[in-house]
Each structure stands twice: as structure tokens, then as C-alpha cells.
N, C-alpha and C. Protein backbone atom coordinates (compact mmCIF):
# COMPACT_ATOMS: atom_id res chain seq x y z
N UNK A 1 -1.69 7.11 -54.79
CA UNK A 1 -3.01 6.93 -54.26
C UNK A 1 -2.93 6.61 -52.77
N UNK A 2 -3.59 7.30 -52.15
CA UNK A 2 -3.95 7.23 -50.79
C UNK A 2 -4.46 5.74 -50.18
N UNK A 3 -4.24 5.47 -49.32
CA UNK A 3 -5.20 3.86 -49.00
C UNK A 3 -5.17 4.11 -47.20
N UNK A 4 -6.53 4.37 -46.93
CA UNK A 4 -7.37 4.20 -46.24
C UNK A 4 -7.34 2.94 -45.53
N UNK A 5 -8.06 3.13 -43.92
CA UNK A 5 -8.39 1.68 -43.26
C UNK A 5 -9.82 1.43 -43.93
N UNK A 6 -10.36 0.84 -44.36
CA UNK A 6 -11.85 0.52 -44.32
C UNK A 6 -12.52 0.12 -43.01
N UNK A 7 -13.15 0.24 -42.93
CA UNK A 7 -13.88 -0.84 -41.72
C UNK A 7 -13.97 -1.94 -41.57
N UNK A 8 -13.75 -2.66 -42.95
CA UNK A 8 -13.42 -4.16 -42.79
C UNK A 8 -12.15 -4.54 -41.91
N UNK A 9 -11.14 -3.52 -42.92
CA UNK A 9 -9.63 -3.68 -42.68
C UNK A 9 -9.43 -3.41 -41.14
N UNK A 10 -9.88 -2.89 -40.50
CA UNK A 10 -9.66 -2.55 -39.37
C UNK A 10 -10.17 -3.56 -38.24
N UNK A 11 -11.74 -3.71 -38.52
CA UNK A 11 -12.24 -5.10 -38.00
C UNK A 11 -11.12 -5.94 -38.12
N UNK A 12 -10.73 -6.31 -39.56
CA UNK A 12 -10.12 -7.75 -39.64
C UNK A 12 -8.78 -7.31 -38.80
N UNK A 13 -8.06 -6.05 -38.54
CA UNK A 13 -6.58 -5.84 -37.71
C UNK A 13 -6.92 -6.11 -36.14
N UNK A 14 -7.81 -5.53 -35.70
CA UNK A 14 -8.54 -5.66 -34.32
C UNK A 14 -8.93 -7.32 -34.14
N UNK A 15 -9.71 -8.10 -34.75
CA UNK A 15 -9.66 -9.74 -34.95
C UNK A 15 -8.22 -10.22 -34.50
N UNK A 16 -7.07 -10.19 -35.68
CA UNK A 16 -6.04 -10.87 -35.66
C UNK A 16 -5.11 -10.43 -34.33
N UNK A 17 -5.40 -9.23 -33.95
CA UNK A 17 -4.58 -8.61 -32.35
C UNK A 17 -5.38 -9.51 -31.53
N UNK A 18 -6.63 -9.80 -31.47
CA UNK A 18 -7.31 -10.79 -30.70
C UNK A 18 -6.82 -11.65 -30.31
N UNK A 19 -6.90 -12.44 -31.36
CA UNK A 19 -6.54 -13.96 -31.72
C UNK A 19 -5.03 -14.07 -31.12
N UNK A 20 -3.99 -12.87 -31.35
CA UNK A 20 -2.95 -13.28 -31.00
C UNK A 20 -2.50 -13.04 -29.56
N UNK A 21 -3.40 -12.33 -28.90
CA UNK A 21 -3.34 -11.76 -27.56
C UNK A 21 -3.79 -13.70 -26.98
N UNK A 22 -5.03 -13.94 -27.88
CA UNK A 22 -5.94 -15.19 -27.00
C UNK A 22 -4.17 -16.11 -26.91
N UNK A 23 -3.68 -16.11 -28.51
CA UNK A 23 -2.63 -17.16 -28.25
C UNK A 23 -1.61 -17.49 -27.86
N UNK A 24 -1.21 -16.25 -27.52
CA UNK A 24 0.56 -15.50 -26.63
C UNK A 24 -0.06 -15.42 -24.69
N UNK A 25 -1.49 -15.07 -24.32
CA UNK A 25 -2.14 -14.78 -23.32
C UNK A 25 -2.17 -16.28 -22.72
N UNK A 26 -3.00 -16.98 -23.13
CA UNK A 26 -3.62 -18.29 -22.25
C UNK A 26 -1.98 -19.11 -21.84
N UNK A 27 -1.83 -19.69 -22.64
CA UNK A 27 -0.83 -20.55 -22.15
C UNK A 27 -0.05 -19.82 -21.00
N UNK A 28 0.25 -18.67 -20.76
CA UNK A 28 0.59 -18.16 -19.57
C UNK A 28 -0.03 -17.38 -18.74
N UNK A 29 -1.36 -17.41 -18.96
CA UNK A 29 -2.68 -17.25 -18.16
C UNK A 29 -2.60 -17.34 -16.14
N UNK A 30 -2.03 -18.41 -16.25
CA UNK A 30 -2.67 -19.10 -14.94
C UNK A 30 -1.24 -19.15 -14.09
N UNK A 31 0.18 -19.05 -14.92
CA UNK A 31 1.77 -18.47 -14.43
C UNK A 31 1.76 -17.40 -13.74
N UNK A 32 0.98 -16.27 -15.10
CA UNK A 32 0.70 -14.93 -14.33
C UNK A 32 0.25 -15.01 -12.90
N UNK A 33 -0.89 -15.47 -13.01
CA UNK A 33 -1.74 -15.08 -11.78
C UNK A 33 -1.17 -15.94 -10.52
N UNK A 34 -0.50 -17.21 -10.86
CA UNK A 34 0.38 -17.83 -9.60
C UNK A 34 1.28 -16.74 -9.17
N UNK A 35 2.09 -16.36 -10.18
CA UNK A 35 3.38 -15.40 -9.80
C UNK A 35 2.65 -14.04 -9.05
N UNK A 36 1.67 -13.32 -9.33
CA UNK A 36 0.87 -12.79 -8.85
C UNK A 36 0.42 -12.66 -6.97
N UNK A 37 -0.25 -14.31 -6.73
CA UNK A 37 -0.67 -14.28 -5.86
C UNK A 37 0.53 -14.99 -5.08
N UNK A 38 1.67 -15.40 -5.61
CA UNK A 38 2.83 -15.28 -4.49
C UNK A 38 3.31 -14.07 -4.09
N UNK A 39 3.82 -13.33 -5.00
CA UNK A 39 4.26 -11.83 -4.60
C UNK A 39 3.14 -11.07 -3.62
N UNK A 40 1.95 -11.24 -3.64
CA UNK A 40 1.21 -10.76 -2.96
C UNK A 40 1.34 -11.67 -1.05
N UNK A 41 1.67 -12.97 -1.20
CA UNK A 41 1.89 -13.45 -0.42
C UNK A 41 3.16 -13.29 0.22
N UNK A 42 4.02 -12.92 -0.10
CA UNK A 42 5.56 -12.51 0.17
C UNK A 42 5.68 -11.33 0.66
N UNK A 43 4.63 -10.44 -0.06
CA UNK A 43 4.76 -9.05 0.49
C UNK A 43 3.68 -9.08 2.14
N UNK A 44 2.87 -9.71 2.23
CA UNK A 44 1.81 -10.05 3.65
C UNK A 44 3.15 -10.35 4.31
N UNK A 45 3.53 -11.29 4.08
CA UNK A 45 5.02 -12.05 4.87
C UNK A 45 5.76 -11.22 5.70
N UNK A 46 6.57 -9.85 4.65
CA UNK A 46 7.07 -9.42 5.06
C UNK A 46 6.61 -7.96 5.72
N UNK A 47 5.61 -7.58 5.64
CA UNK A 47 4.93 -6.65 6.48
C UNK A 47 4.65 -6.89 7.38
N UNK A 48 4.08 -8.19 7.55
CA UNK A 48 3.54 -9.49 9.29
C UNK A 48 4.86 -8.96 9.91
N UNK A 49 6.13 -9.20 9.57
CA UNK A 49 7.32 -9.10 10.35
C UNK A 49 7.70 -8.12 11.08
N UNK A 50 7.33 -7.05 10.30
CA UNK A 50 8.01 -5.57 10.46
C UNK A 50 6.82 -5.50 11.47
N UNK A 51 5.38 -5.49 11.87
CA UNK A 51 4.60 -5.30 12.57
C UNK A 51 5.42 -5.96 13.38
N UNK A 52 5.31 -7.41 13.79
CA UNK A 52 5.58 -8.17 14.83
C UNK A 52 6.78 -7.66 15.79
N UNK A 53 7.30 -7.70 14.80
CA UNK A 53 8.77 -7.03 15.55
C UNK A 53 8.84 -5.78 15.93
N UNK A 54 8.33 -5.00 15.54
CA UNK A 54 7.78 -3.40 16.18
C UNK A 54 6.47 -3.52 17.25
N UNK A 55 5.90 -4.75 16.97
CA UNK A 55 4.70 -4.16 17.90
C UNK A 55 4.69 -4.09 19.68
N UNK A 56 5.92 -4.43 20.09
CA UNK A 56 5.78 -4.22 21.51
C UNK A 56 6.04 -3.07 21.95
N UNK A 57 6.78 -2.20 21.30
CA UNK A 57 7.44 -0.63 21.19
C UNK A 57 6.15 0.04 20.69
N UNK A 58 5.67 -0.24 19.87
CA UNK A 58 4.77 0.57 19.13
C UNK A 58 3.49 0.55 20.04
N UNK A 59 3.04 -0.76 21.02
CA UNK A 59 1.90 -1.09 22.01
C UNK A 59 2.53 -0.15 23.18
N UNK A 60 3.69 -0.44 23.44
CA UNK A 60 4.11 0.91 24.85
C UNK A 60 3.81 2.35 23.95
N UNK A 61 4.06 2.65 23.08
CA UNK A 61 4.07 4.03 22.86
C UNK A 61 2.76 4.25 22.69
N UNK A 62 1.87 3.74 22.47
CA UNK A 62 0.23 3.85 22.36
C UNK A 62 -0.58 3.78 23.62
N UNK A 63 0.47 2.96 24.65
CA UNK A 63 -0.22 2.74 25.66
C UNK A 63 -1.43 2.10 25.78
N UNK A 64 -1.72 1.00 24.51
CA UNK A 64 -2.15 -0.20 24.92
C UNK A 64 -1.48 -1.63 24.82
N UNK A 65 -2.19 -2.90 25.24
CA UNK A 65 -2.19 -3.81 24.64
C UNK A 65 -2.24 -4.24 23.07
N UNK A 66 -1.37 -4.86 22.40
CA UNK A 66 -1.61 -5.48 21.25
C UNK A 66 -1.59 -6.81 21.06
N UNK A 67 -2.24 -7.76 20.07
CA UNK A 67 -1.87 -9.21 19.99
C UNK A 67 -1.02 -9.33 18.67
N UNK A 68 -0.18 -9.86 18.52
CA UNK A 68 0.55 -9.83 17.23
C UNK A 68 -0.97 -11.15 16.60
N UNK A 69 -1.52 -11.94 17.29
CA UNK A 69 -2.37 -13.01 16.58
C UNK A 69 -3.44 -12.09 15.99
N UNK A 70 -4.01 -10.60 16.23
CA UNK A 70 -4.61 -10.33 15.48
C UNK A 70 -4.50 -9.25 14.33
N UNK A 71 -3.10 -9.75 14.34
CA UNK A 71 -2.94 -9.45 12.82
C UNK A 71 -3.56 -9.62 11.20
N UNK A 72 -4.05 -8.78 10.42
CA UNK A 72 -4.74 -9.39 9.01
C UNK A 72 -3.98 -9.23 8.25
N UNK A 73 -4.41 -9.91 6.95
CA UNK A 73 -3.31 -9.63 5.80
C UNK A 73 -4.49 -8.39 5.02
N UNK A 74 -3.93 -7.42 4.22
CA UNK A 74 -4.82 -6.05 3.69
C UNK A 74 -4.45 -6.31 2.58
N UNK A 75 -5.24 -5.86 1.67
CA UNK A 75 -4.90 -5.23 0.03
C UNK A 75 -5.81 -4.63 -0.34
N UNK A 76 -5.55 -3.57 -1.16
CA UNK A 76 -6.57 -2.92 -1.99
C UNK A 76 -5.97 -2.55 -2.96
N UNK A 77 -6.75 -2.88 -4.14
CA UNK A 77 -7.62 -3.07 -4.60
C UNK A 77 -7.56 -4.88 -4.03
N UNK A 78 -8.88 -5.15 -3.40
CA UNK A 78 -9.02 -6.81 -2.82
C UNK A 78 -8.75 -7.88 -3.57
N UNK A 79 -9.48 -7.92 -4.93
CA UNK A 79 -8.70 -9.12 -6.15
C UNK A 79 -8.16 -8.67 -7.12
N UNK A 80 -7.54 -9.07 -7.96
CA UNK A 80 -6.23 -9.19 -8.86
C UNK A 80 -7.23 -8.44 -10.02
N UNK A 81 -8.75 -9.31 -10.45
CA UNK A 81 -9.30 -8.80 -11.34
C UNK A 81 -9.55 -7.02 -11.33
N UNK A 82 -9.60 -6.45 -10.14
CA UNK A 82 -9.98 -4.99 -9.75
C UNK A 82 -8.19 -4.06 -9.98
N UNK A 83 -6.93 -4.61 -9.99
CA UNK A 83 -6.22 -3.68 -9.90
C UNK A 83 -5.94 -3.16 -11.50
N UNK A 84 -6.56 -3.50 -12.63
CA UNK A 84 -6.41 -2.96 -13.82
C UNK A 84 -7.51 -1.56 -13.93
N UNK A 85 -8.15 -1.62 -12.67
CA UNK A 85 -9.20 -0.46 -12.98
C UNK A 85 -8.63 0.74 -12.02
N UNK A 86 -7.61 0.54 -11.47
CA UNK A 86 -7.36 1.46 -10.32
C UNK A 86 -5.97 1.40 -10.20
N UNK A 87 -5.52 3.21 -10.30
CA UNK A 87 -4.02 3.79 -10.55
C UNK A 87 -3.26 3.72 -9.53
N UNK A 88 -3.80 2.47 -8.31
CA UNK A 88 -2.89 2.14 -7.26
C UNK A 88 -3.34 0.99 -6.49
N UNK A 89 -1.95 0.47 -6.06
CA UNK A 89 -2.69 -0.88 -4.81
C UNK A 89 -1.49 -0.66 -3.64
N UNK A 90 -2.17 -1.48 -2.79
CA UNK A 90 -1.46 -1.54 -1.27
C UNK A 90 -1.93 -3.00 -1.10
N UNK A 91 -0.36 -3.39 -0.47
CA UNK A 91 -0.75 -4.58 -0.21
C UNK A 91 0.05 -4.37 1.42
N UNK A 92 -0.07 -5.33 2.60
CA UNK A 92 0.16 -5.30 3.36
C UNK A 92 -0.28 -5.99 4.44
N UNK A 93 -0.08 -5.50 5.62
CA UNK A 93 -1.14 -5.92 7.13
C UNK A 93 -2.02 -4.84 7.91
N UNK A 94 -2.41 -5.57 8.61
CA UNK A 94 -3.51 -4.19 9.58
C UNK A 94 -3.63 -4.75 11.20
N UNK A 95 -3.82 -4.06 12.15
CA UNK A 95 -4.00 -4.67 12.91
C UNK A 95 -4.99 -3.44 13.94
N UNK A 96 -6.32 -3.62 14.45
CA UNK A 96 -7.06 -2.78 15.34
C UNK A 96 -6.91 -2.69 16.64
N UNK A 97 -5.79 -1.21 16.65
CA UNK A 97 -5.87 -1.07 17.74
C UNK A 97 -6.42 -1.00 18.97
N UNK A 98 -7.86 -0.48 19.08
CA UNK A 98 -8.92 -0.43 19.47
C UNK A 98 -9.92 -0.52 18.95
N UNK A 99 -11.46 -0.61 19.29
CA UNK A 99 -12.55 0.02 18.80
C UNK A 99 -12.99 1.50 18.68
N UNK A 100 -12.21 2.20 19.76
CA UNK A 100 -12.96 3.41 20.05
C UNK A 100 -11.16 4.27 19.44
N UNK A 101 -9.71 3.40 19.23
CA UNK A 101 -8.80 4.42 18.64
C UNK A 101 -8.84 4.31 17.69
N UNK A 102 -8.61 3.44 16.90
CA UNK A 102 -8.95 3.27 15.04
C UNK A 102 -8.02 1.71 14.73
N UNK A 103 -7.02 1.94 13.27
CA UNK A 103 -6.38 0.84 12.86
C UNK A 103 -5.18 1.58 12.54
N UNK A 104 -4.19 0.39 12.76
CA UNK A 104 -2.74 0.35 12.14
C UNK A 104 -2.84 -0.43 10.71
N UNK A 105 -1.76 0.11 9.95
CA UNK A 105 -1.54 -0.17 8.76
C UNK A 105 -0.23 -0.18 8.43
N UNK A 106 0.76 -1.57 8.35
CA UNK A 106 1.93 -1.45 7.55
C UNK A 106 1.42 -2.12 6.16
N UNK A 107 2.18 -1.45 4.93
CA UNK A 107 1.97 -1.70 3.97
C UNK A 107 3.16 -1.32 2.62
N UNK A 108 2.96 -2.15 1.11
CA UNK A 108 3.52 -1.40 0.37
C UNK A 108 2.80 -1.22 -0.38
N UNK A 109 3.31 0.15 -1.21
CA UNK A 109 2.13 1.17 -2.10
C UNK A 109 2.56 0.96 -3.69
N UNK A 110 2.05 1.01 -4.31
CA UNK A 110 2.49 1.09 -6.05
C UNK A 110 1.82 1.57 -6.48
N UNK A 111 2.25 3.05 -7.03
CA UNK A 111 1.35 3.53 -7.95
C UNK A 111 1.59 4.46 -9.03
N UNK A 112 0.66 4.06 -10.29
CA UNK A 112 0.62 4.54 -11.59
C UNK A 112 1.12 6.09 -11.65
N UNK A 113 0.57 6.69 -11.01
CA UNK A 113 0.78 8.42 -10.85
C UNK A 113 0.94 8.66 -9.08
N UNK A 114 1.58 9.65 -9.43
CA UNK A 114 1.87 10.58 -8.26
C UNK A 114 1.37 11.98 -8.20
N UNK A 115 0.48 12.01 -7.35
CA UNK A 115 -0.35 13.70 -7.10
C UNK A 115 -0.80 14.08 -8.67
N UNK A 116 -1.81 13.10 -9.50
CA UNK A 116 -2.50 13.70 -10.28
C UNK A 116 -1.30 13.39 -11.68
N UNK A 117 -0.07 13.26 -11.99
CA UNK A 117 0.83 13.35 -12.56
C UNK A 117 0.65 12.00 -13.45
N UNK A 118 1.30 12.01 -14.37
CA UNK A 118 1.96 10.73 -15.18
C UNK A 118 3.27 10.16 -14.76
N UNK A 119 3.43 9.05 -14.11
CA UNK A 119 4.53 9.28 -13.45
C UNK A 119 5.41 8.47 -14.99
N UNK A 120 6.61 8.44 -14.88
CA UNK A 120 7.55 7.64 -15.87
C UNK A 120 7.56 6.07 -15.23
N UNK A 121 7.31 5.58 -14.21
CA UNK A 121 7.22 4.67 -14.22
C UNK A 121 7.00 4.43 -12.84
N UNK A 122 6.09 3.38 -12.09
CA UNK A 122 5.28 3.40 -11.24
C UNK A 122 6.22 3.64 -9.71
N UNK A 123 5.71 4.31 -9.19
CA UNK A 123 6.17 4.59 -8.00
C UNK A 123 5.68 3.60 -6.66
N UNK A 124 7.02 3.27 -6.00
CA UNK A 124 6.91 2.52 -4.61
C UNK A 124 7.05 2.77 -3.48
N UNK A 125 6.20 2.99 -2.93
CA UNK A 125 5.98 3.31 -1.49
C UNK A 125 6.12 2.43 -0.11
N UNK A 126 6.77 3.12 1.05
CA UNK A 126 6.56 1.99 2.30
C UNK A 126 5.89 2.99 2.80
N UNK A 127 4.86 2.39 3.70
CA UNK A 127 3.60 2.92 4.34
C UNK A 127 3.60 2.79 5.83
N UNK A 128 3.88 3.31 6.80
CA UNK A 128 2.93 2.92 8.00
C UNK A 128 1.97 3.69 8.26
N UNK A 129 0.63 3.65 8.42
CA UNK A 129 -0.52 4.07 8.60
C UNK A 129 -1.06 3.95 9.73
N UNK A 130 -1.91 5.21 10.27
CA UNK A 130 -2.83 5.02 11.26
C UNK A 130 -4.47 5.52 11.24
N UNK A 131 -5.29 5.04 11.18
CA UNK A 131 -6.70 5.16 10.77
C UNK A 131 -7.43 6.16 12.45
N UNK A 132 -7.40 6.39 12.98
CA UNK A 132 -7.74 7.07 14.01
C UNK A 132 -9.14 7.41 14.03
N UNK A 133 -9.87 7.22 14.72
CA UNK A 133 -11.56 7.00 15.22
C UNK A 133 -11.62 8.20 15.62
N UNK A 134 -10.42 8.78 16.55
CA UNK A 134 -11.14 9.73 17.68
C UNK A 134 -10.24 10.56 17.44
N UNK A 135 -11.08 12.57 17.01
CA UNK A 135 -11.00 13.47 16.52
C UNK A 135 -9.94 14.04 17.34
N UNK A 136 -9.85 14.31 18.21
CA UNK A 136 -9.10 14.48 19.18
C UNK A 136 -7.55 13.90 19.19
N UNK A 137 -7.53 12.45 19.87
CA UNK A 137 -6.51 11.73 19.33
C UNK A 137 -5.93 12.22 17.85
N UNK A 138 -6.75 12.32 17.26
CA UNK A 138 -6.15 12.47 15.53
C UNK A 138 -5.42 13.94 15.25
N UNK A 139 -6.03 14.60 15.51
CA UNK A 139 -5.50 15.88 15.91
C UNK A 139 -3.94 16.40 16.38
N UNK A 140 -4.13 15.51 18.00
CA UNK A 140 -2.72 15.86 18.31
C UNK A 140 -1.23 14.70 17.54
N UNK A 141 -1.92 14.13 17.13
CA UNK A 141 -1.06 12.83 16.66
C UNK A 141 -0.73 13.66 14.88
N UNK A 142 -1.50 14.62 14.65
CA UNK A 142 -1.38 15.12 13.46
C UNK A 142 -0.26 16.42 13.56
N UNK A 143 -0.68 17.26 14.88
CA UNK A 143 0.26 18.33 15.18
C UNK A 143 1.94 17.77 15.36
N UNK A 144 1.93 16.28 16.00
CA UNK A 144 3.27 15.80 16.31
C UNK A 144 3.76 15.48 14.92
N UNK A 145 3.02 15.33 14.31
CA UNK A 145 3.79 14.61 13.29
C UNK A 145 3.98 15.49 11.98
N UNK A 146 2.96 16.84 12.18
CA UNK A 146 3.68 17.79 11.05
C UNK A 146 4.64 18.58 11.88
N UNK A 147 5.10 18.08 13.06
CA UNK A 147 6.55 19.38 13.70
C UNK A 147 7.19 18.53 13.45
N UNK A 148 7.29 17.03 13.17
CA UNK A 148 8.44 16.40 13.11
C UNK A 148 9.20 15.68 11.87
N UNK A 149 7.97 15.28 11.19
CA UNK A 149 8.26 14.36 10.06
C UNK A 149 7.62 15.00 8.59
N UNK A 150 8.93 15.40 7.68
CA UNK A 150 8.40 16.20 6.30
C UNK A 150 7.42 15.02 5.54
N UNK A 151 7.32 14.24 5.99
CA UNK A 151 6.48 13.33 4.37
C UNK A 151 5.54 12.98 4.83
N UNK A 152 4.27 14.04 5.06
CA UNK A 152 3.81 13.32 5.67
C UNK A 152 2.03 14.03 5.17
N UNK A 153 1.23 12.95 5.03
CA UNK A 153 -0.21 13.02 4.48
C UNK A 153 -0.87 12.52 5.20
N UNK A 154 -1.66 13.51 5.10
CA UNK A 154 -3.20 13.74 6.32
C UNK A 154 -4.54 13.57 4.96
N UNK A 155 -5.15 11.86 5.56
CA UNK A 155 -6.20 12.20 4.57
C UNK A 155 -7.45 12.44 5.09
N UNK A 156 -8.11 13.53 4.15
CA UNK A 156 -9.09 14.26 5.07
C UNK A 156 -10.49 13.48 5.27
N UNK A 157 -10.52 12.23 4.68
CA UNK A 157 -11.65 11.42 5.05
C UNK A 157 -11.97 10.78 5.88
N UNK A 158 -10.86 9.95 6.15
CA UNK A 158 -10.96 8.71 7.17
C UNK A 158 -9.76 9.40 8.16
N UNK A 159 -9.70 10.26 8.19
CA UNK A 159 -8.95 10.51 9.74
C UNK A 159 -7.80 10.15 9.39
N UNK A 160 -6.76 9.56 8.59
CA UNK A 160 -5.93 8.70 8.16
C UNK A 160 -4.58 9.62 8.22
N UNK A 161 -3.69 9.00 9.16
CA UNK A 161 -2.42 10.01 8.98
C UNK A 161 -1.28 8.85 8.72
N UNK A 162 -0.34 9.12 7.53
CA UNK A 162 0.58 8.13 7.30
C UNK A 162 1.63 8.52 6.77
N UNK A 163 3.08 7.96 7.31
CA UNK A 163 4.15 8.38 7.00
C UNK A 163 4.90 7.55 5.93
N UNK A 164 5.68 7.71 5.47
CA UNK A 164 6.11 7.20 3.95
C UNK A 164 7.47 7.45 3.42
N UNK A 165 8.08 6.49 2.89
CA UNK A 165 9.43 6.79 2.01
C UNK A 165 9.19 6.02 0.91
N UNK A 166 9.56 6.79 -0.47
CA UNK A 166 9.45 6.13 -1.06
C UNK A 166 10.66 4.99 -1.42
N UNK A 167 10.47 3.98 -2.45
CA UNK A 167 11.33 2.60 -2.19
C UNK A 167 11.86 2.55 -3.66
N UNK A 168 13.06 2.92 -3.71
CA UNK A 168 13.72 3.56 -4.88
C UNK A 168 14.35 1.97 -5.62
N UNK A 169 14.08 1.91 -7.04
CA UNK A 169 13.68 0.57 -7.31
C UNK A 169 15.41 0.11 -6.70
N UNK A 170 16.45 0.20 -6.81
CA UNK A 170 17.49 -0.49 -6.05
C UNK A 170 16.77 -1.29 -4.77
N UNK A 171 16.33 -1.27 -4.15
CA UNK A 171 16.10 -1.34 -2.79
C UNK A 171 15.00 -1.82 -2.62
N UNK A 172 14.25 -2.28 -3.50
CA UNK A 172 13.29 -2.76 -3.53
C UNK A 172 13.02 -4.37 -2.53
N UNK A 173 14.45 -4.78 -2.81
CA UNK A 173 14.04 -6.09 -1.76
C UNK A 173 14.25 -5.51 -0.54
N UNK A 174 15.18 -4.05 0.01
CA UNK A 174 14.82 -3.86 1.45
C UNK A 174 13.75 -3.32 1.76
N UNK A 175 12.58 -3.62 1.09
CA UNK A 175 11.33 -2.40 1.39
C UNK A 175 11.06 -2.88 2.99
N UNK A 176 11.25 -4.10 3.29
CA UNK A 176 11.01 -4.20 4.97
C UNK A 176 11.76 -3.59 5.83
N UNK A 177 13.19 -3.14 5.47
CA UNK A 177 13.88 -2.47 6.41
C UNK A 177 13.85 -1.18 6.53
N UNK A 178 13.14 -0.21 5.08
CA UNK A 178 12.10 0.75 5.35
C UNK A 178 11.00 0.71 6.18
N UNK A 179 10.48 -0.07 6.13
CA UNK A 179 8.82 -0.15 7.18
C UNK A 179 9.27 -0.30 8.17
N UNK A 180 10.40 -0.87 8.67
CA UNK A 180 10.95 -0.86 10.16
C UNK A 180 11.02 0.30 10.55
N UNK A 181 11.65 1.17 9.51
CA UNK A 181 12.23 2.64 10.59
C UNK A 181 11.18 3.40 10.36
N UNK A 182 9.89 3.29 9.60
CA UNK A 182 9.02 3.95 9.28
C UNK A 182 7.98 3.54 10.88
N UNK A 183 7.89 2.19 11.37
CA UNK A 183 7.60 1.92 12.52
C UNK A 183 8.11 2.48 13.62
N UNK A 184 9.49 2.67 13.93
CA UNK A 184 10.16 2.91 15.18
C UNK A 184 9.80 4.61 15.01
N UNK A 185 10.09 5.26 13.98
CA UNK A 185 9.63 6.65 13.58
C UNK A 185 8.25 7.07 14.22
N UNK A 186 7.05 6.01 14.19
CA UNK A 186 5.75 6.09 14.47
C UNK A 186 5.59 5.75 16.02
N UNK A 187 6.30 5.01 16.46
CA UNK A 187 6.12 4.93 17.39
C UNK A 187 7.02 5.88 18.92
N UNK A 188 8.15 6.39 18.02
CA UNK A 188 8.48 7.78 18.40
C UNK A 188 7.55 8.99 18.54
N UNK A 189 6.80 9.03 17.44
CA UNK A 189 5.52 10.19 17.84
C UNK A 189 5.04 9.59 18.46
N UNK A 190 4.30 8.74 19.05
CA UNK A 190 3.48 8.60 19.61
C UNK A 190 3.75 8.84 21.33
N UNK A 191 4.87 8.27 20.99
CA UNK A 191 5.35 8.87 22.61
C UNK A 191 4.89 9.96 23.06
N UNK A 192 5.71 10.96 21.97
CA UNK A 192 5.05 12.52 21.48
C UNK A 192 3.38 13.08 22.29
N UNK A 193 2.69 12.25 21.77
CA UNK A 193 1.46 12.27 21.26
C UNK A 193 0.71 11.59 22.43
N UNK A 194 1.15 10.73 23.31
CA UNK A 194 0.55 10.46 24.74
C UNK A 194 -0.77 10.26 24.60
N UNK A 195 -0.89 8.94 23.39
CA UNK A 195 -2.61 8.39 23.61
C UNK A 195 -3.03 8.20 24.86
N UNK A 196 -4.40 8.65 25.09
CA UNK A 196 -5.00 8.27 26.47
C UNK A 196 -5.93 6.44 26.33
């Protein structure tokens, strides 16, 4: 004889997964989310650095002024509650170059899929980013950087051109000494690229 879930039976299996999620969950509730918002703090840490320490090279090759003091700390998805709804986060720094050139972005990337894909297991990214205001600027900073550098994504919304390696889990604690050369790399084009 065959035996079926009923709807009780199933209610009552869905209940007891509850109950045991509530009782395996809470007591390490609030661990999680410490361990959480340190790693998130560790990773600001070490992106602040890789900016700081690149940004006087990276301010000559732009040919402006920068303040390392106005540096921010970035993430997206912004709170902890939002990254279960979304197949990627960046955590990192930012800093505005101008009003009228756009923003810098060092960062690291994690994400669920790659180009639409299922990935086997989440992929890590080092990021330096540039948000670019002005069409022009963006343009030639786009031509330098597809003659020079293969990895490289142009997003077609926000003007956004950013170069990338990914951070192969070995190496995961050097992801800052990636964003370094991903910096000196950026600020090599830009030389290139002779912002006005």
C-alpha cells in the first residue's frame, strides 16, 4: 500500500522544520550577524588601504586633487536583511572624484552566478570601478581600456567602466594585493586617457 503525505502530515513536517530551525537558529542568531558585520568591517578596512595608498598616483593620473578624508565605506546590497534577496553584494569604498567627473570604486564582489549561469559555488571578485558623469571622458577612458585590459565591463547604465580579477578562493586573504594592482593598472590608463 502506497502512503501518501496528507496535508496534515505535511503541515505537521513543515511545523517541526520550524520549530527546529527557531531552535538550532536563535541561540546563534545575533553570532551570525556580529561575525557578519565584522567581516563587512574588515573588508571597508582593507579597501580604505588599497585606495589610500594608491590615491596619490591615481590623483596624478586623473589630474586632480583627491582627499583620502573623503573616503566612504560602500555596500550593496546596504543591510544584511536585503542580501538574501539579491544574487550579489559588493562591499567596499568610494570616493568622488568630482561633481562634474563621476566616482571611484574599490571594492569586493561575491556572487551567486556568473553571466546568467549557476555558478558551483559563489564567485569572488576584486573590483576597481569608475562611475564617470561625462560622456566624453567615458568614452575615451573606455577605448583605453578595451586596447589594453581583457576583463573588462562596460555597464551600459551608469556610465560604469570596471576592471576585475577574479579572487580564487586560495587567495582570498590577498584580495587587497589584487585591488592594488587592479589600482596601479587604473591608474596606468588613465594616464592613457588624459582626463581634462
Amino acid at each position: 500500500m502506497e502512503t501518501q503525505d496528507t496535508s496534515e502530515n505535511l503541515q505537521a513536517r513543515l511545523f517541526a522544520a520550524e520549530q527546529r530551525l527557531l531552535t538550532e537558529g536563535i541561540p546563534s542568531y545575533f553570532d551570525v550577524v556580529i561575525a557578519l558585520q565584522e567581516l563587512h568591517q574588515n573588508i571597508h578596512k582593507r579597501c580604505r588601504q588599497v585606495l589610500q595608498e594608491g590615491i596619490e598616483e591615481f590623483a596624478r593620473a586623473i589630474g586632480m586633487r583627491l582627499d583620502a578624508e573623503t573616503i566612504e565605506d560602500y555596500a550593496y546590497p546596504d543591510s544584511i536583511s536585503k542580501l538574501a534577496l539579491d544574487d550579489e553584494t559588493w562591499i567596499g569604498v568610494k570616493i568622488q572624484l568630482s561633481k562634474n567627473t563621476g566616482t571611484a570604486y574599490v571594492l569586493l564582489g561575491l556572487q551567486r552566478k556568473e553571466y546568467g549561469q549557476d555558478a558551483q559555488s559563489p564567485v569572488c571578485k576584486g573590483y576597481v570601478s569608475v562611475a564617470l558623469n561625462d560622456r566624453t571622458l567615458w568614452t575615451r577612458a573606455r577605448e583605453a581600456v578595451k586596447a589594453q585590459v581583457p576583463p573588462l565591463v562596460l555597464s551600459p547604465n551608469d556610465w560604469e567602466i570596471y576592471l576585475y580579477k577574479i579572487v580564487p578562493p586560495d587567495r582570498i586573504v590577498e584580495f587587497k594585493d589584487i585591488l592594488a594592482d587592479l589600482m596601479g593598472e587604473w591608474s596606468r590608463l588613465w594616464q592613457r586617457v588624459g582626463a581634462d
